[in-house]
Protein backbone atom coordinates (compact mmCIF):
# COMPACT_ATOMS: atom_id res chain seq x y z
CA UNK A 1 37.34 -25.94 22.01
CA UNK A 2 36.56 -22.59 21.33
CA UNK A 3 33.87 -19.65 20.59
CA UNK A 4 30.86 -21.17 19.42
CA UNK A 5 29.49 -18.20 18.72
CA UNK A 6 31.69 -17.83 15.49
CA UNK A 7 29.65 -21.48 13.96
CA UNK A 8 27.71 -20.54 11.27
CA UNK A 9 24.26 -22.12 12.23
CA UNK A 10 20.66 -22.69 11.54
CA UNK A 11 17.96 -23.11 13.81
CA UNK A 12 14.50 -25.09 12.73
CA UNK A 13 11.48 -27.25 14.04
CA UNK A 14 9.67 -29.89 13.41
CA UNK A 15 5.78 -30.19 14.12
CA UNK A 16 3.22 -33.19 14.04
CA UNK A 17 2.28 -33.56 10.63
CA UNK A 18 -1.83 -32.81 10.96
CA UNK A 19 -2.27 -33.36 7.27
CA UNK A 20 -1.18 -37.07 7.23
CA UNK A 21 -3.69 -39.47 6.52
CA UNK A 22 -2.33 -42.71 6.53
CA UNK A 23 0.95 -44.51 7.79
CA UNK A 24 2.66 -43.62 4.42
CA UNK A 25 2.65 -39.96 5.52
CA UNK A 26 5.70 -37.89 7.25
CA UNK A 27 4.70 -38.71 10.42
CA UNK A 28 6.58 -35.06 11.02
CA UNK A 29 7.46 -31.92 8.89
CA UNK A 30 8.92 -28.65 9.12
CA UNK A 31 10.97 -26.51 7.33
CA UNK A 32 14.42 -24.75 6.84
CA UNK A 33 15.46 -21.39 5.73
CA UNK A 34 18.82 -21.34 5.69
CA UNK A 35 20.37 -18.05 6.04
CA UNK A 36 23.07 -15.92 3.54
CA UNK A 37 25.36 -16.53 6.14
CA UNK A 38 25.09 -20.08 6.46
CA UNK A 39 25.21 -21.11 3.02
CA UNK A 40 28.11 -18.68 2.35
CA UNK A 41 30.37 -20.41 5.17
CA UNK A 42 29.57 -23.88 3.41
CA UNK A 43 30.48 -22.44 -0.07
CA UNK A 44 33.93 -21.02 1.59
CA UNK A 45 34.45 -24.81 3.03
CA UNK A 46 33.57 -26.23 -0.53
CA UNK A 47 36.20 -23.92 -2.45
CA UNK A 48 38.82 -24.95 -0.22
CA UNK A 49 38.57 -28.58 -1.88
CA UNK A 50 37.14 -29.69 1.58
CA UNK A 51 33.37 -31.45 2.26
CA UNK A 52 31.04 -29.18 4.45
CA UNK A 53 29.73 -31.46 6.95
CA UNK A 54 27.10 -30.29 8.76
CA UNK A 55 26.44 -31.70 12.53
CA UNK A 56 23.10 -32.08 13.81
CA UNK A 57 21.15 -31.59 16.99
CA UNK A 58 17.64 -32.25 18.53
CA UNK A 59 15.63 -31.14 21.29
CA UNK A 60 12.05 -32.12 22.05
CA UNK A 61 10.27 -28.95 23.11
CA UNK A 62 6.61 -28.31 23.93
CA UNK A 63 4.95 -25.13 22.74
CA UNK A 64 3.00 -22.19 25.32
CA UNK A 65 -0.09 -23.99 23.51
CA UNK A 66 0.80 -27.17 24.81
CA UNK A 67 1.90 -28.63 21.30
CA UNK A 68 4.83 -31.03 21.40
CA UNK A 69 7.36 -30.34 18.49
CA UNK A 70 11.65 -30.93 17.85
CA UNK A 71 13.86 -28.12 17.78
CA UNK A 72 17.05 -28.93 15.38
CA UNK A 73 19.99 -27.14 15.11
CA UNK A 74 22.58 -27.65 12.38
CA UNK A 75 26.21 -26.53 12.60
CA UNK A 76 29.18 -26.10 10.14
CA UNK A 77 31.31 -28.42 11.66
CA UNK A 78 34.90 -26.87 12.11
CA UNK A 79 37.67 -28.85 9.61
CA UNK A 80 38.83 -30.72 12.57
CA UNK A 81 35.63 -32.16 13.78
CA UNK A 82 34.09 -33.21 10.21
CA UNK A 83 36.72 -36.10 9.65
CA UNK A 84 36.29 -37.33 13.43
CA UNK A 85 31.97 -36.99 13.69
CA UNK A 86 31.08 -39.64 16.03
CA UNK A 87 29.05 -42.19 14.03
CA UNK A 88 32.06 -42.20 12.00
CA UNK A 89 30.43 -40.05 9.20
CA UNK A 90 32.85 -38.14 7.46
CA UNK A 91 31.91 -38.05 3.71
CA UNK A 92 29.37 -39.94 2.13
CA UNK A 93 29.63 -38.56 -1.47
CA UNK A 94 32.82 -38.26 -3.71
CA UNK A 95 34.31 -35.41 -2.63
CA UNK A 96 34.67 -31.72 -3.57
CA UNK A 97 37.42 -29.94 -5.38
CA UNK A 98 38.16 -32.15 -8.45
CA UNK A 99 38.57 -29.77 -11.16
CA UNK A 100 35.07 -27.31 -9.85
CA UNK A 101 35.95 -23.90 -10.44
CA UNK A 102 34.75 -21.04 -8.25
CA UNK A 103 32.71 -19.65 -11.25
CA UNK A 104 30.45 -22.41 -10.46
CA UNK A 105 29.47 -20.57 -7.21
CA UNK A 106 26.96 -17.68 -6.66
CA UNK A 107 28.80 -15.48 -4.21
């Protein structure tokens, strides 16, 4: 399969949500900073014409203080995983490329 060490990725938790006050609430929140890197590989998969699919994964962790929390990780998926994701998930939105010029991108 490869290097994974190449995989543009980001790294983020979750934590009980102590503010919630009724069922209606996020039961849990967190958030994500997602890095120059990471959002540059998914531009340089979205000028190509081709979806950036991201993968997903989830560990439940417990803190030194004793606090239970999940630790995600999302990953570019490489070209030849995003069409064959297991849930069958390849794109759920109408597509890139269709006339978007690269003007249209920051970097």
């Amino acid at each position: 399969m490869g290097n994974w060490d190449d995989v543009a990725k980001v790294d983020f938790a979750v934590f009980p949500n102590k503010f919630a006050k009724t069922d209606r609430h996020p039961k849990k929140t967190g958030k994500i900073e997602i890095t120059r890197e990471f959002l540059k590989a998914m531009l340089e998969r979205a000028k190509t014409g081709e979806m950036p699919v991201l993968k997903v994964a989830m560990w439940e962790n417990t803190s030194k203080a004793g606090q239970s929390y999940d630790n995600f990780r999302l990953e570019l998926a490489r070209p030849a995983e995003s069409s064959g994701m297991e849930d069958g998930g390849g794109s759920s939105g109408s597509g890139g490329g269709d006339g978007d010029s690269d003007d249209d991108f920051p970097f």
